[in-house]
C-alpha atoms as a PDB file:
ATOM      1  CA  UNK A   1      17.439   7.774 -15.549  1.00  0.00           C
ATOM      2  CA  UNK A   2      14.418   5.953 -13.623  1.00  0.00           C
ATOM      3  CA  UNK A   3      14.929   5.903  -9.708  1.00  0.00           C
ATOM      4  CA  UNK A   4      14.647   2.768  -8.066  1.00  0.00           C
ATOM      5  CA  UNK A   5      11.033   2.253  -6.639  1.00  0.00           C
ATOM      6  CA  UNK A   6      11.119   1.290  -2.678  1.00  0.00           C
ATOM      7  CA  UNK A   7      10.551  -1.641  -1.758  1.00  0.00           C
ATOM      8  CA  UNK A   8       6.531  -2.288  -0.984  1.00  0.00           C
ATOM      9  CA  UNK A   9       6.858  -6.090  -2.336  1.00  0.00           C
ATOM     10  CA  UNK A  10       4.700  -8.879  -3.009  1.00  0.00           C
ATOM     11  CA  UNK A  11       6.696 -12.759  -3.768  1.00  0.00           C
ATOM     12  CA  UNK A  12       5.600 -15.856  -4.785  1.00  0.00           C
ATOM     13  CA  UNK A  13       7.384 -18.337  -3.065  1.00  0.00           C
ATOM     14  CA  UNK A  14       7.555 -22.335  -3.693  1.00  0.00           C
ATOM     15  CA  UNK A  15      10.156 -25.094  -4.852  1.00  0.00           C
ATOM     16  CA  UNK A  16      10.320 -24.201  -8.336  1.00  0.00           C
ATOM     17  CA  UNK A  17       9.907 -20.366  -8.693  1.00  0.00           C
ATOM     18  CA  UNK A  18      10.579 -16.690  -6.976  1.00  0.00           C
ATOM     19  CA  UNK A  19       9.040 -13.640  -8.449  1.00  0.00           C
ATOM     20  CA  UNK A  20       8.844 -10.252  -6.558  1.00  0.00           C
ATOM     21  CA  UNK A  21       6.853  -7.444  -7.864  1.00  0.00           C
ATOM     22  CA  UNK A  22       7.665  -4.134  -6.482  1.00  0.00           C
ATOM     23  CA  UNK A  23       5.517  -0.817  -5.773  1.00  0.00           C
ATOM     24  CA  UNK A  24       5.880   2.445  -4.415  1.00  0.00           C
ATOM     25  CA  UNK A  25       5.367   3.787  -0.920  1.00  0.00           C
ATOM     26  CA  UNK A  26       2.088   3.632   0.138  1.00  0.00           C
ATOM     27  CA  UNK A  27       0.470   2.092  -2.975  1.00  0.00           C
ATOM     28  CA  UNK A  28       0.406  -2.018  -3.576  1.00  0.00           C
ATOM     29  CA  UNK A  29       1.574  -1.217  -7.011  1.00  0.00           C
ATOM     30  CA  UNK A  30       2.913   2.235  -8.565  1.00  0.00           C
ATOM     31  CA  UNK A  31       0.479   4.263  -9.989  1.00  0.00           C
ATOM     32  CA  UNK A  32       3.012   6.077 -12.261  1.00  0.00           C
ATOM     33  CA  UNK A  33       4.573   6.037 -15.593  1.00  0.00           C
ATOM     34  CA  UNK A  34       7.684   3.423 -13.959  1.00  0.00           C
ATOM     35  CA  UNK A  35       5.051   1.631 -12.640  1.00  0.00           C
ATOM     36  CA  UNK A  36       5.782  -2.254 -10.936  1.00  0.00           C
ATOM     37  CA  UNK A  37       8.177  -4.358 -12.314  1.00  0.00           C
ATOM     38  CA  UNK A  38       8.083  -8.509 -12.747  1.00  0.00           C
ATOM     39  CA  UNK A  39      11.598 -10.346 -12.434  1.00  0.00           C
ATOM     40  CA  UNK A  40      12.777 -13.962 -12.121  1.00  0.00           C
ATOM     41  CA  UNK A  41      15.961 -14.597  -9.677  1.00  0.00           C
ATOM     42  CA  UNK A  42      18.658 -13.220 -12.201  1.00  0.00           C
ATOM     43  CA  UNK A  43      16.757 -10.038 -12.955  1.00  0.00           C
ATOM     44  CA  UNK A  44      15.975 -11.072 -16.387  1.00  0.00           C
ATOM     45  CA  UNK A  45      12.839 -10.826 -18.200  1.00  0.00           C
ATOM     46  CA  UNK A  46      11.169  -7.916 -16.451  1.00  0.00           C
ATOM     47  CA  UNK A  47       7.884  -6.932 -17.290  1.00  0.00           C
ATOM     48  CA  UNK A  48       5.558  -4.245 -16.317  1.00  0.00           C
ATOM     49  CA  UNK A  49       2.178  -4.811 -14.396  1.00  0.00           C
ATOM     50  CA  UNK A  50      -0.221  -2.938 -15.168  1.00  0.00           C
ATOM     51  CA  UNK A  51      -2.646  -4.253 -11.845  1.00  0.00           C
ATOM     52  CA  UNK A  52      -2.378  -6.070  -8.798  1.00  0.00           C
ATOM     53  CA  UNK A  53      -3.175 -10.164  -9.289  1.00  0.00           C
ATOM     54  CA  UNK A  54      -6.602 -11.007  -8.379  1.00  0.00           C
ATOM     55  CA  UNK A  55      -4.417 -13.358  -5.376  1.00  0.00           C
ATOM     56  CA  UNK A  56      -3.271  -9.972  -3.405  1.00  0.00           C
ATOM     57  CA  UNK A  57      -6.399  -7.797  -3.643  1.00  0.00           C
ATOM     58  CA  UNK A  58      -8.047 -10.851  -2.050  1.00  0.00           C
ATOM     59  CA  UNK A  59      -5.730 -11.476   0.770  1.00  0.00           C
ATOM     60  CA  UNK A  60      -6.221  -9.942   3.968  1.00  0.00           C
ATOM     61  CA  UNK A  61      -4.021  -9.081   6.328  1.00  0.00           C
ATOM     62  CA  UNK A  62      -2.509 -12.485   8.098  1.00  0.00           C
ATOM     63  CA  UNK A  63      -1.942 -13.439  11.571  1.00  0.00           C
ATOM     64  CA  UNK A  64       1.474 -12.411  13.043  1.00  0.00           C
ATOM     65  CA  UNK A  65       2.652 -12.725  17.043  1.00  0.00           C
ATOM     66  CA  UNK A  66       2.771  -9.754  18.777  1.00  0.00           C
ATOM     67  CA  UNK A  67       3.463  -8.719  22.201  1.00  0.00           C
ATOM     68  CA  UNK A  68       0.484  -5.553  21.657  1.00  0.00           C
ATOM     69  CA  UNK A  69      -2.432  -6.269  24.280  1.00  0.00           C
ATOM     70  CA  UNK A  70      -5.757  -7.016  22.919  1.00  0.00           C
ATOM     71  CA  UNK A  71      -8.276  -4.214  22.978  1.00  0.00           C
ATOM     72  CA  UNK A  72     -10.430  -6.123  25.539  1.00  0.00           C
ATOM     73  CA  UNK A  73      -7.735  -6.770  28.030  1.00  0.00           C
ATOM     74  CA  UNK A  74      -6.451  -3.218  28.743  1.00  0.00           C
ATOM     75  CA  UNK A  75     -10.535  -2.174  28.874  1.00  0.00           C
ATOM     76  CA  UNK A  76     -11.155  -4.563  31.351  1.00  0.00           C
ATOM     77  CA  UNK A  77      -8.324  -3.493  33.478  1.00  0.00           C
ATOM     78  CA  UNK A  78      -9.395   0.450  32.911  1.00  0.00           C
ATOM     79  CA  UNK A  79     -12.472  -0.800  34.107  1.00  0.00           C
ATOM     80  CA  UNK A  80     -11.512  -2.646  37.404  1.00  0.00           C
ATOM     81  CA  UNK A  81     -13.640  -1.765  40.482  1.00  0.00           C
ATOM     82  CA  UNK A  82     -12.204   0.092  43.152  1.00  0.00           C
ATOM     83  CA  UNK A  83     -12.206  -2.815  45.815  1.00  0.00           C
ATOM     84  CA  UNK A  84     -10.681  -5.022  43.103  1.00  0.00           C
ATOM     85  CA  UNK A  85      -8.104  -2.119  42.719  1.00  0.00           C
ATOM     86  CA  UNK A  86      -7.745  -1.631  46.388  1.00  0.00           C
ATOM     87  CA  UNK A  87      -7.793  -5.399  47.468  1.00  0.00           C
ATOM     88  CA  UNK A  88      -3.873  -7.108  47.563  1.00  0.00           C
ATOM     89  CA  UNK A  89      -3.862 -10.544  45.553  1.00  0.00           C
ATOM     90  CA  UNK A  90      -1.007 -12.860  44.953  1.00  0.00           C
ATOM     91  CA  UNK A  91      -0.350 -12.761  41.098  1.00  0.00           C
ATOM     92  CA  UNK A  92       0.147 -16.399  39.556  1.00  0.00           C
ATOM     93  CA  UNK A  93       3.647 -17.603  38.093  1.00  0.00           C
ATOM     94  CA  UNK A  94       2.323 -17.389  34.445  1.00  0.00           C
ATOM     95  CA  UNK A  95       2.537 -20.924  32.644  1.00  0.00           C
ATOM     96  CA  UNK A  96       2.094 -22.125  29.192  1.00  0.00           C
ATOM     97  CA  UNK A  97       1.586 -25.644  27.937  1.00  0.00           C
ATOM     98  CA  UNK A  98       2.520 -26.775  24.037  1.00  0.00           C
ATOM     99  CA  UNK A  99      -0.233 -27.311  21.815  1.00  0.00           C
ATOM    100  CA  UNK A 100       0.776 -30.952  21.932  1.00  0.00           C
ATOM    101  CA  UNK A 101       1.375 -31.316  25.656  1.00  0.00           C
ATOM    102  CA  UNK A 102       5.351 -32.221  25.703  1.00  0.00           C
ATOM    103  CA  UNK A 103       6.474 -29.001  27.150  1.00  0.00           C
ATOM    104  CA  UNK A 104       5.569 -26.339  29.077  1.00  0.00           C
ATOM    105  CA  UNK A 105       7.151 -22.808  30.295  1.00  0.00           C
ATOM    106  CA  UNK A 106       6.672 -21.599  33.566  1.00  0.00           C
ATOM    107  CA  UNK A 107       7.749 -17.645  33.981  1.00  0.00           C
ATOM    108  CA  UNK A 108       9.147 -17.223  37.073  1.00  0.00           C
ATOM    109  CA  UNK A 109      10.741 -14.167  38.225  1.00  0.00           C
ATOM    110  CA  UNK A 110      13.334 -14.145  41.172  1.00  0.00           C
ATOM    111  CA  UNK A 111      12.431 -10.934  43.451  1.00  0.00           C
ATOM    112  CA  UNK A 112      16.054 -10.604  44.823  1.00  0.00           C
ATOM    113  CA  UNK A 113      17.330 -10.898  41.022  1.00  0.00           C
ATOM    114  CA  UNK A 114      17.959  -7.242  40.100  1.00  0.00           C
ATOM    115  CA  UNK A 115      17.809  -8.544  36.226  1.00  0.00           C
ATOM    116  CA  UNK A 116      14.555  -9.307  37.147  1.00  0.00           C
ATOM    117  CA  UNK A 117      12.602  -6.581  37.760  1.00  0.00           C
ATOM    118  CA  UNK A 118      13.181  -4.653  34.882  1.00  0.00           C
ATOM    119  CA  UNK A 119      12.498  -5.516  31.101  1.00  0.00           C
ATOM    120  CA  UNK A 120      16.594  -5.959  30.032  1.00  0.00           C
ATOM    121  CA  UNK A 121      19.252  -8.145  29.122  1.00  0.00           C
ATOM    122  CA  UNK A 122      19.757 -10.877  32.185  1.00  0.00           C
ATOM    123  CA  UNK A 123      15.945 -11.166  32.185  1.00  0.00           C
ATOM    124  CA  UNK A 124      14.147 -14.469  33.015  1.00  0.00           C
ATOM    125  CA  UNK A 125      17.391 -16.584  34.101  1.00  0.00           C
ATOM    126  CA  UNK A 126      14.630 -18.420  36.440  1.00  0.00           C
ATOM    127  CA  UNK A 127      12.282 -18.886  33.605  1.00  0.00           C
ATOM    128  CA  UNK A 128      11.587 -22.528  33.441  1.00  0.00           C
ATOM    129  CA  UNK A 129      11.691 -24.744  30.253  1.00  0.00           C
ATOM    130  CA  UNK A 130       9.939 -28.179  31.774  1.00  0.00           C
ATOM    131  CA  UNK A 131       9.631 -31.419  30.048  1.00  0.00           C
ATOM    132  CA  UNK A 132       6.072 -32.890  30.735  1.00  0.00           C
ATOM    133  CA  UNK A 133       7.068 -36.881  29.977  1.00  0.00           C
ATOM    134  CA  UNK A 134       9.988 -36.888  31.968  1.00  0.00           C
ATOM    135  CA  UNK A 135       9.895 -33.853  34.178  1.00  0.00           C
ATOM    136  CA  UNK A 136      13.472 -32.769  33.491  1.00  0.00           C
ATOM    137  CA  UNK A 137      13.506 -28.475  33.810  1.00  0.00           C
ATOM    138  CA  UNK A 138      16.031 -26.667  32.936  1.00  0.00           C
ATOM    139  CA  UNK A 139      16.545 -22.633  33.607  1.00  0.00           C
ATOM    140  CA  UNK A 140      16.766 -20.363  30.881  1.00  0.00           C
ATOM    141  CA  UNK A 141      20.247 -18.777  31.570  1.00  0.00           C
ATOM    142  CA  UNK A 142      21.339 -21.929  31.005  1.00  0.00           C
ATOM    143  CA  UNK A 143      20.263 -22.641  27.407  1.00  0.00           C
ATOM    144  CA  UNK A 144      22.263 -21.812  24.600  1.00  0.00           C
ATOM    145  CA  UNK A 145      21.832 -18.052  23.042  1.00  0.00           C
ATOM    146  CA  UNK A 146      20.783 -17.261  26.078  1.00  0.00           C
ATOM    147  CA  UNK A 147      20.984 -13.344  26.582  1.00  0.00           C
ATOM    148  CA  UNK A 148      17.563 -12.187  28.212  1.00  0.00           C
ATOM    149  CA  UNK A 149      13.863 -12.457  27.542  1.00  0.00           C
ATOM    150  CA  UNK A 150      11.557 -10.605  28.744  1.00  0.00           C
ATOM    151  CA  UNK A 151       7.173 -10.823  27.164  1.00  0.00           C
ATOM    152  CA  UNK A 152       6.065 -14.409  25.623  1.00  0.00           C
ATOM    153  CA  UNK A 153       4.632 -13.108  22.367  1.00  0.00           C
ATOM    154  CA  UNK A 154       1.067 -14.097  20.924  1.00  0.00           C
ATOM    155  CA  UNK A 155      -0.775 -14.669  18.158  1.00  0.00           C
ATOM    156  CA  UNK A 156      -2.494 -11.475  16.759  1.00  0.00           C
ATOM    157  CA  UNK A 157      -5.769 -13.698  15.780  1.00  0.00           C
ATOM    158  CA  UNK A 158      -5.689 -15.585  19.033  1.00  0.00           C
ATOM    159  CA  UNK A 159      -4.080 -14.162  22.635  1.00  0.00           C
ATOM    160  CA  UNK A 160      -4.358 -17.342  23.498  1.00  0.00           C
ATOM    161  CA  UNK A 161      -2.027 -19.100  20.982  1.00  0.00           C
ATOM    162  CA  UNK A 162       1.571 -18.810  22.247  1.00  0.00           C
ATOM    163  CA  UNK A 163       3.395 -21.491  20.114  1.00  0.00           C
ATOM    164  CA  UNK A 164       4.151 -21.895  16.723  1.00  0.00           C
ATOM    165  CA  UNK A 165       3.855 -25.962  16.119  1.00  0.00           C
ATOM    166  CA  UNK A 166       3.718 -26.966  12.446  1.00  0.00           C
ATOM    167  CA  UNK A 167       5.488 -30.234  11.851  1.00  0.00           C
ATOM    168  CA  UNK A 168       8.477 -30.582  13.313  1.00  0.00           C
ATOM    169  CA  UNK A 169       8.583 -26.506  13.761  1.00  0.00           C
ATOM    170  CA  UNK A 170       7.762 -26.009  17.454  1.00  0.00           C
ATOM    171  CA  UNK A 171       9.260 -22.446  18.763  1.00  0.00           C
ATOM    172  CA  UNK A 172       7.704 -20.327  21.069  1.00  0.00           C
ATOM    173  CA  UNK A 173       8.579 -16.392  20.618  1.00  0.00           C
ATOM    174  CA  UNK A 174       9.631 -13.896  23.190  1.00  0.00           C
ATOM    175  CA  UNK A 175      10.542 -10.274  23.057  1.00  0.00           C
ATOM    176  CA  UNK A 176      12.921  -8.288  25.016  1.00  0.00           C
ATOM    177  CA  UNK A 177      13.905  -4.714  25.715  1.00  0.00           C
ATOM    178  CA  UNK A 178      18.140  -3.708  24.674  1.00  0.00           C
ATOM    179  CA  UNK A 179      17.880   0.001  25.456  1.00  0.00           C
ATOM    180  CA  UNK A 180      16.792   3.365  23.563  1.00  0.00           C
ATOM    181  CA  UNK A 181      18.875   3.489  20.919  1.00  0.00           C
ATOM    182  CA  UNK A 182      18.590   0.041  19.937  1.00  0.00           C
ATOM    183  CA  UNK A 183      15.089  -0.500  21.100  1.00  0.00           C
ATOM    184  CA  UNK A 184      13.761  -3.898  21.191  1.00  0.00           C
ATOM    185  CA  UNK A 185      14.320  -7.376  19.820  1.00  0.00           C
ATOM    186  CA  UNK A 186      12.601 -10.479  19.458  1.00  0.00           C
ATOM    187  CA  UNK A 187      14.224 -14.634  20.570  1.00  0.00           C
ATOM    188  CA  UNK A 188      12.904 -17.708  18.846  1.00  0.00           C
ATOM    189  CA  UNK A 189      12.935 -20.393  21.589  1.00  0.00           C
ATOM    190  CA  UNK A 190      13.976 -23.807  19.975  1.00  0.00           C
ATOM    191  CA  UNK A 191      11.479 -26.461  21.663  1.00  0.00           C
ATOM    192  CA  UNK A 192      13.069 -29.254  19.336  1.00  0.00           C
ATOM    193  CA  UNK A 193      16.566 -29.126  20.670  1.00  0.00           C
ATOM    194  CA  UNK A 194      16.267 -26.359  23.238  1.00  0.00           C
ATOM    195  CA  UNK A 195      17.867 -23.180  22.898  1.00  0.00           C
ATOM    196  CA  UNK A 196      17.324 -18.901  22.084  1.00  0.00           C
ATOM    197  CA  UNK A 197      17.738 -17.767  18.565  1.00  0.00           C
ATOM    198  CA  UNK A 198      17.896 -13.807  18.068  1.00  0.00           C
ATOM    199  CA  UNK A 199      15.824 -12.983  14.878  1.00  0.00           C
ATOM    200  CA  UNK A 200      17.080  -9.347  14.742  1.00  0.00           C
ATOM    201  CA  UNK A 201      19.600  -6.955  16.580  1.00  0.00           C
ATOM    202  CA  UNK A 202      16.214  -5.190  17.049  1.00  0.00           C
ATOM    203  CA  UNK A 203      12.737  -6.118  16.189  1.00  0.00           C
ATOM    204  CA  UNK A 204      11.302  -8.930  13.845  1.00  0.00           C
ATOM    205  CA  UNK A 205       8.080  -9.579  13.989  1.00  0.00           C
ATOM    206  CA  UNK A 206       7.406 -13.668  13.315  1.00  0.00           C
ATOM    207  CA  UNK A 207       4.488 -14.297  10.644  1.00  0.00           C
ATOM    208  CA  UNK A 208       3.567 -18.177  10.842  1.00  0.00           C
ATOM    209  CA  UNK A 209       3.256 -20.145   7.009  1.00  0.00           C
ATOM    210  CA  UNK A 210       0.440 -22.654   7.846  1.00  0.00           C
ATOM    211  CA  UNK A 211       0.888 -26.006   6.238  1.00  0.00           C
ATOM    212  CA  UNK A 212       4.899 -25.862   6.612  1.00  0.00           C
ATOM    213  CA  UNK A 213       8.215 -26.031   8.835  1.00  0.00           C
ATOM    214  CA  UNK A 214       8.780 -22.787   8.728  1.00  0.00           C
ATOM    215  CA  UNK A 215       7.990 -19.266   8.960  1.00  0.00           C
ATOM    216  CA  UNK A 216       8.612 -15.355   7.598  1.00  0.00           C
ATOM    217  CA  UNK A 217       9.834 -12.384   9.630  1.00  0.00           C
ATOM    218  CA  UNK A 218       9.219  -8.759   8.999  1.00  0.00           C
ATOM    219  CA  UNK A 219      12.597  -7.763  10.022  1.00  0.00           C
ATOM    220  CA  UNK A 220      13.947  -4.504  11.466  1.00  0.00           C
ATOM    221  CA  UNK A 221      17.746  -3.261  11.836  1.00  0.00           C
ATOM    222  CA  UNK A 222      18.400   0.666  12.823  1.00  0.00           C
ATOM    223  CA  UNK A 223      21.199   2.860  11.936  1.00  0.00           C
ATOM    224  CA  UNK A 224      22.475   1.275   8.826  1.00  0.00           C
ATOM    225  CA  UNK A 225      25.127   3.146   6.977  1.00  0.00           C
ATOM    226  CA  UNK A 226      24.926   3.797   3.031  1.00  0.00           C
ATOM    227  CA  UNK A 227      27.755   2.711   1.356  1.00  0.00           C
ATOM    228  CA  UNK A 228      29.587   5.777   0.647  1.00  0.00           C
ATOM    229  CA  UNK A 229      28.363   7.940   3.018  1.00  0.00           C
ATOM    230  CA  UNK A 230      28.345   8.221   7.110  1.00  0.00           C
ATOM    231  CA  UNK A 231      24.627   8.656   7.108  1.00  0.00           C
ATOM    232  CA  UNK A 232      22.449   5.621   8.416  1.00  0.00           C
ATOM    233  CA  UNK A 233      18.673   4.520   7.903  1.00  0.00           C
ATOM    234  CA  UNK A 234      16.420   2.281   9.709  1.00  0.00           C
ATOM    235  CA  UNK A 235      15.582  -0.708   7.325  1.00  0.00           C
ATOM    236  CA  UNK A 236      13.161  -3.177   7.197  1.00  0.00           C
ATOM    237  CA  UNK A 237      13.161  -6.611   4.972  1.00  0.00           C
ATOM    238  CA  UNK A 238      11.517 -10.150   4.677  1.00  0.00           C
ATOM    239  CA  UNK A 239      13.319 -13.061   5.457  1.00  0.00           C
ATOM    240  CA  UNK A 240      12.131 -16.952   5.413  1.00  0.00           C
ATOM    241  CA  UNK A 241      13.001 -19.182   8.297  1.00  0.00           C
ATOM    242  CA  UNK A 242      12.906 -23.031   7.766  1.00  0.00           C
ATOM    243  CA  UNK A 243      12.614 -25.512  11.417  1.00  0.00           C
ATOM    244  CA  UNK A 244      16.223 -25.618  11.752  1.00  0.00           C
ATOM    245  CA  UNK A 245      15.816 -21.701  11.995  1.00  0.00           C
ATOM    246  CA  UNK A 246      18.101 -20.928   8.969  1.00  0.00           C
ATOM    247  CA  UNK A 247      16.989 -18.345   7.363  1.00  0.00           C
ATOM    248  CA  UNK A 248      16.890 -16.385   4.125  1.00  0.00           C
ATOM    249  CA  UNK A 249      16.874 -12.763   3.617  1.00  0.00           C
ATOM    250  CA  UNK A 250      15.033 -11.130   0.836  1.00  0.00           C
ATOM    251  CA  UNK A 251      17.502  -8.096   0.751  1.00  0.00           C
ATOM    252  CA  UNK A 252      20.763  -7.230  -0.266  1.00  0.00           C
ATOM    253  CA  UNK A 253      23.654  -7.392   2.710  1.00  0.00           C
ATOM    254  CA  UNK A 254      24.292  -4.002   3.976  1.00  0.00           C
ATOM    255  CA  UNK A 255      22.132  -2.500   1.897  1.00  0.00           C
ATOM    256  CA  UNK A 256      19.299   0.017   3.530  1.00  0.00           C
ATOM    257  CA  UNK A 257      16.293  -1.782   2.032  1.00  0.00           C
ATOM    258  CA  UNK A 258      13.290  -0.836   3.327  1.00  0.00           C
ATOM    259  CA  UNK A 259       9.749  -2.954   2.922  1.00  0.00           C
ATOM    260  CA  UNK A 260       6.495  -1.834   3.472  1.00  0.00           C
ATOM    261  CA  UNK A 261       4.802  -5.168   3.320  1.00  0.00           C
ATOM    262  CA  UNK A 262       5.227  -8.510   1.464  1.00  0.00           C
ATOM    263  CA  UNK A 263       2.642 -10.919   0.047  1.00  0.00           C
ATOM    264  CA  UNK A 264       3.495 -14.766  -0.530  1.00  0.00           C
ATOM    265  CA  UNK A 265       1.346 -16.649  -2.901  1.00  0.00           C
ATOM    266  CA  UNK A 266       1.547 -20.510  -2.354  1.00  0.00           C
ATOM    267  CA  UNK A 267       0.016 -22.536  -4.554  1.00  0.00           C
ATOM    268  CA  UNK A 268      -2.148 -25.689  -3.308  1.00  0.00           C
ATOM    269  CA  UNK A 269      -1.460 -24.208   0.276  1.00  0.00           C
ATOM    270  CA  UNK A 270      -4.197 -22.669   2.461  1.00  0.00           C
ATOM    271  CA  UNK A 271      -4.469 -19.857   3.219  1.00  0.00           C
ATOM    272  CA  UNK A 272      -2.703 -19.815  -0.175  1.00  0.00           C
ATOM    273  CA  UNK A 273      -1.412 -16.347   0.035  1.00  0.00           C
ATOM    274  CA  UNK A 274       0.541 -15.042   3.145  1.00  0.00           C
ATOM    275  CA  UNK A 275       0.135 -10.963   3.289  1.00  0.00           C
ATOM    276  CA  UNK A 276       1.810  -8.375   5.763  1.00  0.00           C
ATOM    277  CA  UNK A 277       0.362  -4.822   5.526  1.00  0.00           C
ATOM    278  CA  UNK A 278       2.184  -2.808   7.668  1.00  0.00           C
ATOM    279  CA  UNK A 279       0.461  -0.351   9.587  1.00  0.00           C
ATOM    280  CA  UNK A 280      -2.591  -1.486   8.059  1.00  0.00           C
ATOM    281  CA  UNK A 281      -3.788  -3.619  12.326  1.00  0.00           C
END
């Protein structure tokens, strides 16, 4: 009988058709006898590849946020003179303003708030979500979902890019530490109708679809059990999100899938593939 080949996956994705083609670990495609397989939704019609589309060797690896410092930032800091070390300075309240100038977050910390000074659920209660037209603010703890935040995440192309606005999806990410056996997790903050959306109970890592509402997430969940069995895996799938953050999930419930990377081809889009290597930045 042929064992099932993990799931390294590529997918086109659009309004009319879904096609994944599947590979094993390591390796874009299998190099072996079982080789990749081509399926439409219902698992019908499969067909064998025999190479990759010309569409994935070309793609390189897109732009994801991340909460991993840029190289140059943590040399500059290694590389701080000694009165600069030695010298006190008051550190600024980080702020960030949208792209389009309607909102922007102030991080705040309260120094008598014990949730405060460590990375942990209760985290950034005093954050500040302030509305630029009519200079309403209103504190984290108090929007909905609210459970802790901790780093604003960035893009991995750009530190300086902290939202993701594309037509009426505007969401800024943030990550947050849960403890060590669940490690961490990552919020989508709503801008449109404010409030925190968990993308994971532990890590998902947001990967921006230019040119739409919506986005992917390379999605993480530890310790799931096999059916059958008391032993657990830590699993990793795809899953689309559209702007009202409702999302799909390219793997089967309770099932311990487990993706190496994903590549989207979109038609008349640009970039017009979407590709996630993992481990490859």
């Amino acid at each position: 009988m042929t064992r099932p080949i993990p799931a390294r996956f590529n997918f086109r994705f659009d309004d009319a058709l879904r096609r994944y083609n599947f590979g094993h670990r390591g390796h874009i495609f299998a190099p072996r006898d079982t080789g990749p397989r081509r399926f439409d939704p219902l698992g019908k019609a499969l067909k064998k590849m025999v190479i990759a589309p010309d569409w994935y060797v070309a793609a390189k690896s897109s732009p994801y946020f991340t909460n991993a410092e840029p190289e140059e930032s943590a040399s500059l800091t290694a590389s701080a003179s000694p009165e600069e070390s030695v010298s006190p300075t008051v550190t600024p309240i980080p702020t960030y303003k949208s792209p389009d100038g309607s909102v922007e977050l102030i991080l705040r910390e309260d120094p008598n708030d014990e949730d405060d000074q460590i990375d942990g659920p209760g985290h950034a209660k005093h954050f500040l979500l302030r509305d630029l037209k009519t200079g309403a603010e209103t504190e984290f703890e108090k929007l909905p979902g609210f459970y802790g935040v901790y780093g604003l995440l960035h893009d991995s192309h750009d530190k300086d890019q902290h939202f993701l606005f594309d037509g009426s999806l505007h969401l800024a990410f943030f990550d947050l530490h849960l403890n060590s056996t669940d490690g961490d997790t990552v919020f989508a903050l709503d801008l449109t109708a404010p409030r925190l959306v968990r993308l994971s109970p532990n890590w998902a890592t947001p990967i921006p679809l230019p040119g739409e509402a919506a986005f992917l997430t390379f999605t993480e969940n530890r310790y799931v059990p096999f059916a059958g069995s008391k032993k657990t895996a830590n699993c990793s799938y795809m899953e689309h999100w559209d702007e009202k953050l409702n999302k799909i999930r390219y793997a089967r419930e309770k099932s311990a899938a487990l993706c190496y990377g994903a590549s989207m081809y979109r038609p008349g889009k640009n970039p017009g593939v979407i590709t996630l290597r993992r481990g490859a930045d």
